[in-house]
C-alpha atoms as a PDB file:
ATOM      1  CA  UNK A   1     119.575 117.713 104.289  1.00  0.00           C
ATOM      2  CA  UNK A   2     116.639 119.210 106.392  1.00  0.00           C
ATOM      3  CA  UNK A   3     113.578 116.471 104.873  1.00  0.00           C
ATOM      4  CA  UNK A   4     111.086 119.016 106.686  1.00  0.00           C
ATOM      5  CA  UNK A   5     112.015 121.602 104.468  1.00  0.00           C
ATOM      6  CA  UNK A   6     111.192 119.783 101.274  1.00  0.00           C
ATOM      7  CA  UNK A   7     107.699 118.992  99.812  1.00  0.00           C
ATOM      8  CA  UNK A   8     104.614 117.107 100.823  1.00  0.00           C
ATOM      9  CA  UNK A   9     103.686 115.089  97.485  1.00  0.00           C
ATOM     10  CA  UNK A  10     101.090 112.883  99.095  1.00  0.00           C
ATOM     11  CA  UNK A  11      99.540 113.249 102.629  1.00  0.00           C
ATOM     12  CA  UNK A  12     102.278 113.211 104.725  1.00  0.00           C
ATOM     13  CA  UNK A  13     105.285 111.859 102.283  1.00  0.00           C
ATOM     14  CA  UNK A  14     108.163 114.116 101.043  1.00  0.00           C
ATOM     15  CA  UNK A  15     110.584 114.078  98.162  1.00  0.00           C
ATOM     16  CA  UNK A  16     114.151 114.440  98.157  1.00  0.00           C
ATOM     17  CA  UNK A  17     115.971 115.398  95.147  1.00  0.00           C
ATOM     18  CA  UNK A  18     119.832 114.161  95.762  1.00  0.00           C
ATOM     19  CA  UNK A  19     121.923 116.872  94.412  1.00  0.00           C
ATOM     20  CA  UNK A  20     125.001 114.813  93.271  1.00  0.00           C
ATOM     21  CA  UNK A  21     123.128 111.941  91.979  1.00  0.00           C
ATOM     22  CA  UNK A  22     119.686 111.627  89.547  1.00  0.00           C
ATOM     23  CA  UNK A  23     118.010 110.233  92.564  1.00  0.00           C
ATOM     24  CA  UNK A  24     114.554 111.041  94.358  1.00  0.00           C
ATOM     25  CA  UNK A  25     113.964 109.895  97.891  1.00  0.00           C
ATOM     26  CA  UNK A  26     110.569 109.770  98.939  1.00  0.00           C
ATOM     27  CA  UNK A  27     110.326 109.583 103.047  1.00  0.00           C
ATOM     28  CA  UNK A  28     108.090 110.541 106.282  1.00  0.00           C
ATOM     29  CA  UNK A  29     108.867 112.322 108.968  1.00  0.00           C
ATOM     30  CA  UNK A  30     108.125 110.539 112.192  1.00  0.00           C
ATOM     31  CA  UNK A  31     108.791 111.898 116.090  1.00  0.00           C
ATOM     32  CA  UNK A  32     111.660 109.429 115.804  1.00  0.00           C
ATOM     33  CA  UNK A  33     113.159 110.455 112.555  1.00  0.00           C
ATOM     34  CA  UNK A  34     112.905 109.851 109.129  1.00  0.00           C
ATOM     35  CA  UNK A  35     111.311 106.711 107.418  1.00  0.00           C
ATOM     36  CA  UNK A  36     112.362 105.839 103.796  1.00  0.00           C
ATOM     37  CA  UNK A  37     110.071 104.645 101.490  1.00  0.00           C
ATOM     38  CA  UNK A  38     111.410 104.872  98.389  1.00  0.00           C
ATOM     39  CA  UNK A  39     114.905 105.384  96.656  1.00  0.00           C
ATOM     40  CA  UNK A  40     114.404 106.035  92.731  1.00  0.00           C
ATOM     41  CA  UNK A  41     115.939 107.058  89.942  1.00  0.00           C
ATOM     42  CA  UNK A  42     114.923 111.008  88.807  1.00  0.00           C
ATOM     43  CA  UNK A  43     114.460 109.098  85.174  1.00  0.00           C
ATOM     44  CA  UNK A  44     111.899 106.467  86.287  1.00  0.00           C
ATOM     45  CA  UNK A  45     108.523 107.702  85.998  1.00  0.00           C
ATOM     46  CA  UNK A  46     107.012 109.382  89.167  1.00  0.00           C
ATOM     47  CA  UNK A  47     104.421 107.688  89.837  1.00  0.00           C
ATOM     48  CA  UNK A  48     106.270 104.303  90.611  1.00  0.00           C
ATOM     49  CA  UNK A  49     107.406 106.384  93.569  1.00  0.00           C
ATOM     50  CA  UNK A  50     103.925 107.454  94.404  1.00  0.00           C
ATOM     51  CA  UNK A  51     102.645 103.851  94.013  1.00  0.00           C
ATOM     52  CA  UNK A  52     104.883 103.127  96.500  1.00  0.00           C
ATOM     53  CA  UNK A  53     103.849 105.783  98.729  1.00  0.00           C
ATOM     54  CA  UNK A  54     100.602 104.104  98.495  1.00  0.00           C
ATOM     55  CA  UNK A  55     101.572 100.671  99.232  1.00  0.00           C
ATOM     56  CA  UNK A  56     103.187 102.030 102.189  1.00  0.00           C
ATOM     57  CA  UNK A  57     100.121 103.527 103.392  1.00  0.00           C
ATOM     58  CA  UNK A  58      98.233 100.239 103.686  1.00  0.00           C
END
């Protein structure tokens, strides 16, 4: 997986699509590495995942 590759959805937060499994990941990149914020089903509605995103920005 190369996270920098994938999307910005919200400031500076990316989404993952798993490949093998219905999940989204929803991360930042950080000089250090990779923080994840969020680990949802593709089925769930999206914006739980950006409500999290949110929360995490507080």
């Amino acid at each position: 997986m190369f996270p920098d590759a994938r999307p910005v959805i919200h400031r500076d937060a990316r989404r993952i699509l798993v490949q093998r499994f219905p999940y989204c990941l929803f991360c930042r990149l950080d000089r250090d590495g990779v923080i994840l914020i969020a680990c949802l089903h593709a089925a769930r509605d999206p914006e739980l995942g950006h409500s999290r995103i949110a929360d995490e920005n507080r």
